[in-house]
PDB file of N, CA and C in Angstrom:
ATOM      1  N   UNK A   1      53.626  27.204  67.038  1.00  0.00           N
ATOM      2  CA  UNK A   1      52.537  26.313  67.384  1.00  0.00           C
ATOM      3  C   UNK A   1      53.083  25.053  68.023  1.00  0.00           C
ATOM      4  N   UNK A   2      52.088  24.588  69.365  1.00  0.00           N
ATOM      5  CA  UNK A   2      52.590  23.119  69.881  1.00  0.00           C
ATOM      6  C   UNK A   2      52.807  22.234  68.634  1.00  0.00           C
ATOM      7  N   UNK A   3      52.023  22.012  67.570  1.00  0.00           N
ATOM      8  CA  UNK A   3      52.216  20.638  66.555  1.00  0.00           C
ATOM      9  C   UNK A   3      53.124  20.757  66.251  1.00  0.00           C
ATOM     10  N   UNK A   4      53.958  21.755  65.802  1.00  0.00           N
ATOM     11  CA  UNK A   4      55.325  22.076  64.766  1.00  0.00           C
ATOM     12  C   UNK A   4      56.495  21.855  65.711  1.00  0.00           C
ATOM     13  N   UNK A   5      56.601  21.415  66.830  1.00  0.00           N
ATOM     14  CA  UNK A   5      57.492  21.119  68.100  1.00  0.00           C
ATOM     15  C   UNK A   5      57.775  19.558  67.342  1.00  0.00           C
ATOM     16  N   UNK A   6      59.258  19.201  67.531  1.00  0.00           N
ATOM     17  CA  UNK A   6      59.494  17.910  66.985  1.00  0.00           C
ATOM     18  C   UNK A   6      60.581  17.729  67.974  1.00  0.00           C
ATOM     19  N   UNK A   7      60.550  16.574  68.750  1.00  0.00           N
ATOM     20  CA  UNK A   7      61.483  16.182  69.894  1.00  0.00           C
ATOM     21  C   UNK A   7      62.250  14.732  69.333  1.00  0.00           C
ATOM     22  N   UNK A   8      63.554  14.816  68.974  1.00  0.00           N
ATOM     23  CA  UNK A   8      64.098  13.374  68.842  1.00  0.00           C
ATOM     24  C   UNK A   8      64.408  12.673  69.985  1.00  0.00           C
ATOM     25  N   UNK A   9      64.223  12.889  71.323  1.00  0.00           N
ATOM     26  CA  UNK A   9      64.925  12.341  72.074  1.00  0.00           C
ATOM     27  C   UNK A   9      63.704  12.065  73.052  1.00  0.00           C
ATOM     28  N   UNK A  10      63.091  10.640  73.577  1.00  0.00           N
ATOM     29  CA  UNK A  10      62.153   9.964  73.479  1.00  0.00           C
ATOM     30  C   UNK A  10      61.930  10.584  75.273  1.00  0.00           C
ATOM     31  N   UNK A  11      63.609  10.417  76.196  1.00  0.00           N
ATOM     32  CA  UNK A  11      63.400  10.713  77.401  1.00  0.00           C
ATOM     33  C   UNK A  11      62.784  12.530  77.518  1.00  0.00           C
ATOM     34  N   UNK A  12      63.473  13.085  76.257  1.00  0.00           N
ATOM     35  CA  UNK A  12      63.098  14.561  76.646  1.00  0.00           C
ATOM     36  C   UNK A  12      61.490  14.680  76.559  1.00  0.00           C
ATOM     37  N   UNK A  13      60.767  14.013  75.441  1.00  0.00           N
ATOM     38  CA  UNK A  13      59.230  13.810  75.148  1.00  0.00           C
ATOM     39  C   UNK A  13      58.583  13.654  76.875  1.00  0.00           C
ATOM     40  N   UNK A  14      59.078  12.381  76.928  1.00  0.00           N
ATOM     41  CA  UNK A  14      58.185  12.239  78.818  1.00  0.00           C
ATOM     42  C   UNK A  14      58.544  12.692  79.774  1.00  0.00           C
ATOM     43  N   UNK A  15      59.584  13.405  80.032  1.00  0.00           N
ATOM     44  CA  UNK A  15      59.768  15.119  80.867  1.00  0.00           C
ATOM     45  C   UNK A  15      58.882  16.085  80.750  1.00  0.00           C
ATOM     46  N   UNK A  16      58.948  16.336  79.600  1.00  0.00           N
ATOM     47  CA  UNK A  16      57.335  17.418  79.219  1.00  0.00           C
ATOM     48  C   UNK A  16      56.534  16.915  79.241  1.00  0.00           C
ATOM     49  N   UNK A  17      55.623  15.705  79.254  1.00  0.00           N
ATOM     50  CA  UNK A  17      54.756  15.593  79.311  1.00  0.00           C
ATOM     51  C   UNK A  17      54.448  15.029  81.271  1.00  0.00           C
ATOM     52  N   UNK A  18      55.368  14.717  81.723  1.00  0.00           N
ATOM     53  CA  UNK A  18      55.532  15.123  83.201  1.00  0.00           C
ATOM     54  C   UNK A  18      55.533  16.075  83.234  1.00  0.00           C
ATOM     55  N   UNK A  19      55.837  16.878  82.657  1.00  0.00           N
ATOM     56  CA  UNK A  19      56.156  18.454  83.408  1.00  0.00           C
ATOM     57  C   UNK A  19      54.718  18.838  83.395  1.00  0.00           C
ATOM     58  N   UNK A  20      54.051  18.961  81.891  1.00  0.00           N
ATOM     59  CA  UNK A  20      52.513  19.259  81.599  1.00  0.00           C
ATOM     60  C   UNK A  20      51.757  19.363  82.961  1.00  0.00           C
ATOM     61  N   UNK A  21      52.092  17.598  83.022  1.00  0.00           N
ATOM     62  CA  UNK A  21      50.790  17.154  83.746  1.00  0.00           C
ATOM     63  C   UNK A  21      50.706  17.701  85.130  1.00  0.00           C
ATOM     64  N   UNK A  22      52.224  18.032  85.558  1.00  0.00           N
ATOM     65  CA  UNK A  22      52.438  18.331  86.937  1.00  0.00           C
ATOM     66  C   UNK A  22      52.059  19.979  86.996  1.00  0.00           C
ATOM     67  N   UNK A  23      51.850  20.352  86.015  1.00  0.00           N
ATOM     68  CA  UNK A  23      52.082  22.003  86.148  1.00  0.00           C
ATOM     69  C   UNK A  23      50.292  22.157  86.155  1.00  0.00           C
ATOM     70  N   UNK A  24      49.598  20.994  85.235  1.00  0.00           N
ATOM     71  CA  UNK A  24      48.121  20.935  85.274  1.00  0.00           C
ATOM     72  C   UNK A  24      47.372  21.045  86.744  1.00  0.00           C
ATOM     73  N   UNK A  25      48.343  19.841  87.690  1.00  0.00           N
ATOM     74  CA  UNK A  25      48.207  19.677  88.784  1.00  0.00           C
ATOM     75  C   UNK A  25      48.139  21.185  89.737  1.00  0.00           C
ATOM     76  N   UNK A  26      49.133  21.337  89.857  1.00  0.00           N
ATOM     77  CA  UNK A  26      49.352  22.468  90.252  1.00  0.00           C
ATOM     78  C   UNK A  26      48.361  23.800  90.020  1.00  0.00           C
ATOM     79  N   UNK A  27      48.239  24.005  89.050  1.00  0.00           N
ATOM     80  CA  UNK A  27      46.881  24.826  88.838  1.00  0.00           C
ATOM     81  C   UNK A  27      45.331  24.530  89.110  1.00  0.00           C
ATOM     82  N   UNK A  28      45.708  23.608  89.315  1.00  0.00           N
ATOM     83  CA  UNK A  28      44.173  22.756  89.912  1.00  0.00           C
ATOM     84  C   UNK A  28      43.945  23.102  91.238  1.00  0.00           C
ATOM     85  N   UNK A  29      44.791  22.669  91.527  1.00  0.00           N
ATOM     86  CA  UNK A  29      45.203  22.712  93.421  1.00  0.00           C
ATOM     87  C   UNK A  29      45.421  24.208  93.814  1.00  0.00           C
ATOM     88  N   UNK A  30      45.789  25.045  92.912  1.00  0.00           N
ATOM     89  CA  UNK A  30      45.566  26.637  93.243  1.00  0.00           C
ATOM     90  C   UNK A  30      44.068  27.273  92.957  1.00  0.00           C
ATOM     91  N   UNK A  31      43.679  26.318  92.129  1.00  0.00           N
ATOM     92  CA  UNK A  31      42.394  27.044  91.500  1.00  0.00           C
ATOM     93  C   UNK A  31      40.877  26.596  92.789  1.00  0.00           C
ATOM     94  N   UNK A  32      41.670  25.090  93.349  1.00  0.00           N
ATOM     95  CA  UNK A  32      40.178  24.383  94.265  1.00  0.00           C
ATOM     96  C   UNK A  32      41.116  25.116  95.845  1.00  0.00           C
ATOM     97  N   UNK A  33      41.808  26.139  95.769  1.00  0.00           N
ATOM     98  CA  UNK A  33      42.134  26.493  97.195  1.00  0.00           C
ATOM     99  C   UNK A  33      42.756  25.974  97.972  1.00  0.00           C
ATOM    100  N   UNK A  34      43.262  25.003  97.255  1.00  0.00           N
ATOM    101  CA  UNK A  34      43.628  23.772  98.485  1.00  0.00           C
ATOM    102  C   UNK A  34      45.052  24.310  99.085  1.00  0.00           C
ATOM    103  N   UNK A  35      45.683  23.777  99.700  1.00  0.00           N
ATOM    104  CA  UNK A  35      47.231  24.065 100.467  1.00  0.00           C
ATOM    105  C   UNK A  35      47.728  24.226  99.641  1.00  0.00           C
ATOM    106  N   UNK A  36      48.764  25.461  99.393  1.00  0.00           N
ATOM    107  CA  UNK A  36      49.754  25.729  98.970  1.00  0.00           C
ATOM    108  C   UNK A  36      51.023  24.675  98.499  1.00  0.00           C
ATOM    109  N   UNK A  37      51.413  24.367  99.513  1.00  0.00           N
ATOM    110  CA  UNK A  37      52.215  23.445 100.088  1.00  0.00           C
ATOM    111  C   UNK A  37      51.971  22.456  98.552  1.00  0.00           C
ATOM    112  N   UNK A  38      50.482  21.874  98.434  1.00  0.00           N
ATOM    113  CA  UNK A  38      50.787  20.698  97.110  1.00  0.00           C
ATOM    114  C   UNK A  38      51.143  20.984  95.933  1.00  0.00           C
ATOM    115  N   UNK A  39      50.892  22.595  95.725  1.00  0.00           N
ATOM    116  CA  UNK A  39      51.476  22.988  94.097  1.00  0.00           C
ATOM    117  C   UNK A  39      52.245  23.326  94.262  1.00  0.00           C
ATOM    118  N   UNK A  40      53.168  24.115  95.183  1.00  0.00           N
ATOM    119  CA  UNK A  40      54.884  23.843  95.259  1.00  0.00           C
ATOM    120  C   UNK A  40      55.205  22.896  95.377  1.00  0.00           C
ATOM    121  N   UNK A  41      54.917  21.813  95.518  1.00  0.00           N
ATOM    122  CA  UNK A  41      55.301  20.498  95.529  1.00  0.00           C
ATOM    123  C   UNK A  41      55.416  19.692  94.063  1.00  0.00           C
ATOM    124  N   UNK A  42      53.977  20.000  93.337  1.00  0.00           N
ATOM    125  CA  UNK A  42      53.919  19.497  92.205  1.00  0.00           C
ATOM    126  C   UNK A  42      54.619  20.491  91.177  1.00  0.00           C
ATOM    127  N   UNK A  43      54.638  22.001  91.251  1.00  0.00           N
ATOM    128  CA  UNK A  43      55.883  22.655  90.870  1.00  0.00           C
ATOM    129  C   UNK A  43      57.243  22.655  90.546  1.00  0.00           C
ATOM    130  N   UNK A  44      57.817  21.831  91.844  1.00  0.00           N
ATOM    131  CA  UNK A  44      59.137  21.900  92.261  1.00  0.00           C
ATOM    132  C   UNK A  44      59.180  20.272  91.190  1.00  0.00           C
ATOM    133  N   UNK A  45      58.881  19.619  91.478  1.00  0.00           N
ATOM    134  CA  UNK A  45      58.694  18.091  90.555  1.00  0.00           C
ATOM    135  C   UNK A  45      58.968  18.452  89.055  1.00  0.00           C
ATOM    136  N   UNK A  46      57.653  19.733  88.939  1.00  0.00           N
ATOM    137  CA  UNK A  46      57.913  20.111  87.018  1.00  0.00           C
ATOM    138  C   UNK A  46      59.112  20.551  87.119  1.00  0.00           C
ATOM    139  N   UNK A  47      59.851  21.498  87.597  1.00  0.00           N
ATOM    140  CA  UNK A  47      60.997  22.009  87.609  1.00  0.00           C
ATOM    141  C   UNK A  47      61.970  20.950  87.479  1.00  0.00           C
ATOM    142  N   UNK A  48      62.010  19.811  88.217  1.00  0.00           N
ATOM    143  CA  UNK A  48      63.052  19.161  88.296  1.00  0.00           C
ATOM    144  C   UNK A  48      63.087  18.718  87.064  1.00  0.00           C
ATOM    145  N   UNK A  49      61.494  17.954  86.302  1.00  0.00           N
ATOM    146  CA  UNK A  49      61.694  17.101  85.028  1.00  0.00           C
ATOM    147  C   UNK A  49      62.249  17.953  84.279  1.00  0.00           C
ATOM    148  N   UNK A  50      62.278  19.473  84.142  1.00  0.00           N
ATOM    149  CA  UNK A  50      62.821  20.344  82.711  1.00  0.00           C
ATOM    150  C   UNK A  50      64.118  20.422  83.418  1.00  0.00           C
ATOM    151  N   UNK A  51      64.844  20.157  84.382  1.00  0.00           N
ATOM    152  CA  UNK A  51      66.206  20.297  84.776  1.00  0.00           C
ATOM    153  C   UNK A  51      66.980  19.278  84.032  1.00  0.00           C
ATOM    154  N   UNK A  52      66.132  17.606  83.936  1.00  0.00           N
ATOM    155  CA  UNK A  52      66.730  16.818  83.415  1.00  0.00           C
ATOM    156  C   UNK A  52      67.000  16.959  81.835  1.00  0.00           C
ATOM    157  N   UNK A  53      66.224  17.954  81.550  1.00  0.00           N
ATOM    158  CA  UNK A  53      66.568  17.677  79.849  1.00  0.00           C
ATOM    159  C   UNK A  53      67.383  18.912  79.629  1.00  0.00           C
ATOM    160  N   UNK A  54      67.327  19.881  80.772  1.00  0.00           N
ATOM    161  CA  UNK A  54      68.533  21.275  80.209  1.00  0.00           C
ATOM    162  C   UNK A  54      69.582  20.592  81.237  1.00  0.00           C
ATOM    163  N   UNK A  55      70.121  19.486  81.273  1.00  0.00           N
ATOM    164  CA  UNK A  55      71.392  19.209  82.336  1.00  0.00           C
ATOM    165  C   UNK A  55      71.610  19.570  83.456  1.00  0.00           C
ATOM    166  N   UNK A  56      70.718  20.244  83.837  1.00  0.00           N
ATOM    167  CA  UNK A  56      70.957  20.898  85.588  1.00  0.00           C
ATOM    168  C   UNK A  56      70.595  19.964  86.649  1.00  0.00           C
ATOM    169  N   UNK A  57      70.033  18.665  86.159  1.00  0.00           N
ATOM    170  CA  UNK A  57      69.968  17.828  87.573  1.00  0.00           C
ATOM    171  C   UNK A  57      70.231  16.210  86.684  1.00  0.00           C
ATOM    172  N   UNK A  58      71.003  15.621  87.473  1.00  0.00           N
ATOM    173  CA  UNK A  58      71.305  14.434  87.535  1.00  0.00           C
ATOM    174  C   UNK A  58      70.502  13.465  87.801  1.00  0.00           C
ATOM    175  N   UNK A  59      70.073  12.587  87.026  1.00  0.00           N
ATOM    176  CA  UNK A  59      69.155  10.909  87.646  1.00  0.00           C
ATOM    177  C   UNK A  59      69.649   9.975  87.295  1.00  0.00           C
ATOM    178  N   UNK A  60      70.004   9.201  88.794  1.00  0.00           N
ATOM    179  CA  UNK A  60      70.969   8.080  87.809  1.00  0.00           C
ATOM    180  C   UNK A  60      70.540   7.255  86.919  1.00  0.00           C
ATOM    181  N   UNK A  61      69.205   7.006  87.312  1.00  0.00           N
ATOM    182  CA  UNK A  61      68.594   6.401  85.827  1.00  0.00           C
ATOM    183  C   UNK A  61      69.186   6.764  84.280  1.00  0.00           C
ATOM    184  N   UNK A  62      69.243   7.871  84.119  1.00  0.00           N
ATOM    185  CA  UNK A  62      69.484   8.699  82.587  1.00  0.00           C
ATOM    186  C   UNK A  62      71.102   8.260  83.141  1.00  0.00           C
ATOM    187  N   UNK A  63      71.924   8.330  84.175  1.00  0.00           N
ATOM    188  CA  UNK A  63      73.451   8.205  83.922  1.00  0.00           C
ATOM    189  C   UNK A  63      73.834   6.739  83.628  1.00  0.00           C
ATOM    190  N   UNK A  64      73.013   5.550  83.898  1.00  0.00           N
ATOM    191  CA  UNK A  64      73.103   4.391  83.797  1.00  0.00           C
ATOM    192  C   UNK A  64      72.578   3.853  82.442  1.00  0.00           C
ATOM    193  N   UNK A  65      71.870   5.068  81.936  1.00  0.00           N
ATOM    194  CA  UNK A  65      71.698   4.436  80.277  1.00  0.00           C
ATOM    195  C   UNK A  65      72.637   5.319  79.365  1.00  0.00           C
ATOM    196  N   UNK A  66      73.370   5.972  80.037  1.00  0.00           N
ATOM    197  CA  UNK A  66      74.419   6.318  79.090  1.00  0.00           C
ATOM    198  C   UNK A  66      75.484   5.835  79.014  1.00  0.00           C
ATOM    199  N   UNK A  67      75.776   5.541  79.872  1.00  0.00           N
ATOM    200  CA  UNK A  67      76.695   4.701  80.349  1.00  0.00           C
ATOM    201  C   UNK A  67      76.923   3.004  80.155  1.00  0.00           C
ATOM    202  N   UNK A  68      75.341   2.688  79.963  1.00  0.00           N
ATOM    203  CA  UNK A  68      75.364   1.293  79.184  1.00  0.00           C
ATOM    204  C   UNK A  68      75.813   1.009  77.984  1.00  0.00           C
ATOM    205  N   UNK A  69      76.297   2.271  77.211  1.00  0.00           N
ATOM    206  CA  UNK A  69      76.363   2.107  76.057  1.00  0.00           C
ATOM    207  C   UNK A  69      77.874   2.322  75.697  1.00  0.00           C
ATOM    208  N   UNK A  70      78.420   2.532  76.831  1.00  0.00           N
ATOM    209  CA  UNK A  70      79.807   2.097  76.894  1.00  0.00           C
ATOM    210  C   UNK A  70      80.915   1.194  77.512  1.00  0.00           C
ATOM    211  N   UNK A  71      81.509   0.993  76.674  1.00  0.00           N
ATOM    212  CA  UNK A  71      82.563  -0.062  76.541  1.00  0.00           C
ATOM    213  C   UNK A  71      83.832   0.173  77.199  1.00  0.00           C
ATOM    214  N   UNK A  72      84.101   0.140  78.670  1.00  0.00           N
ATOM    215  CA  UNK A  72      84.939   0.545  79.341  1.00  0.00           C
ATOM    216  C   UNK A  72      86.406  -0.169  79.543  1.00  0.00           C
ATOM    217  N   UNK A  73      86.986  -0.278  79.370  1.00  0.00           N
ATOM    218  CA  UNK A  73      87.957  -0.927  80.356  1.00  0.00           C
ATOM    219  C   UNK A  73      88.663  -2.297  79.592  1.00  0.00           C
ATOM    220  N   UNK A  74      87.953  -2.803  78.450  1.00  0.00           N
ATOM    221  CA  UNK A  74      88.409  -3.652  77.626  1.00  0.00           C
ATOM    222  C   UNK A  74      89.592  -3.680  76.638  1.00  0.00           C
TER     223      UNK A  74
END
């Protein structure tokens, strides 16, 4: 069941719920006929947000907060 899903990690929470919304999108836009073109678009977007939380794509955003938290060179 969705309720019994427990996420500790706050960035992985708003990936999925980007992903959700984008995949909502996407079915919308297939369902009112519209161009193709915008739900591969809003597709390719969900794809990317679940890339960021299985490691397959890089944002430097997420590399710059990991990285803040280290103490380099001192």
């Amino acid at each position: 069941m969705a309720s019994d899903i427990i996420l500790t990690n706050l960035r992985h929470k708003n990936a999925l719920e980007k992903t959700a919304k984008l995949l909502a999108a996407a079915k919308d836009n297939i369902s009112h006929e519209t161009s193709p073109e915008l739900a591969a678009f809003d597709i390719r977007d969900a794809l990317d947000h679940l890339g960021d939380i299985a490691g397959e794509t890089t944002n430097e955003d997420v590399l710059n907060r990991i990285f803040s938290n280290f103490c380099i060179g001192k």
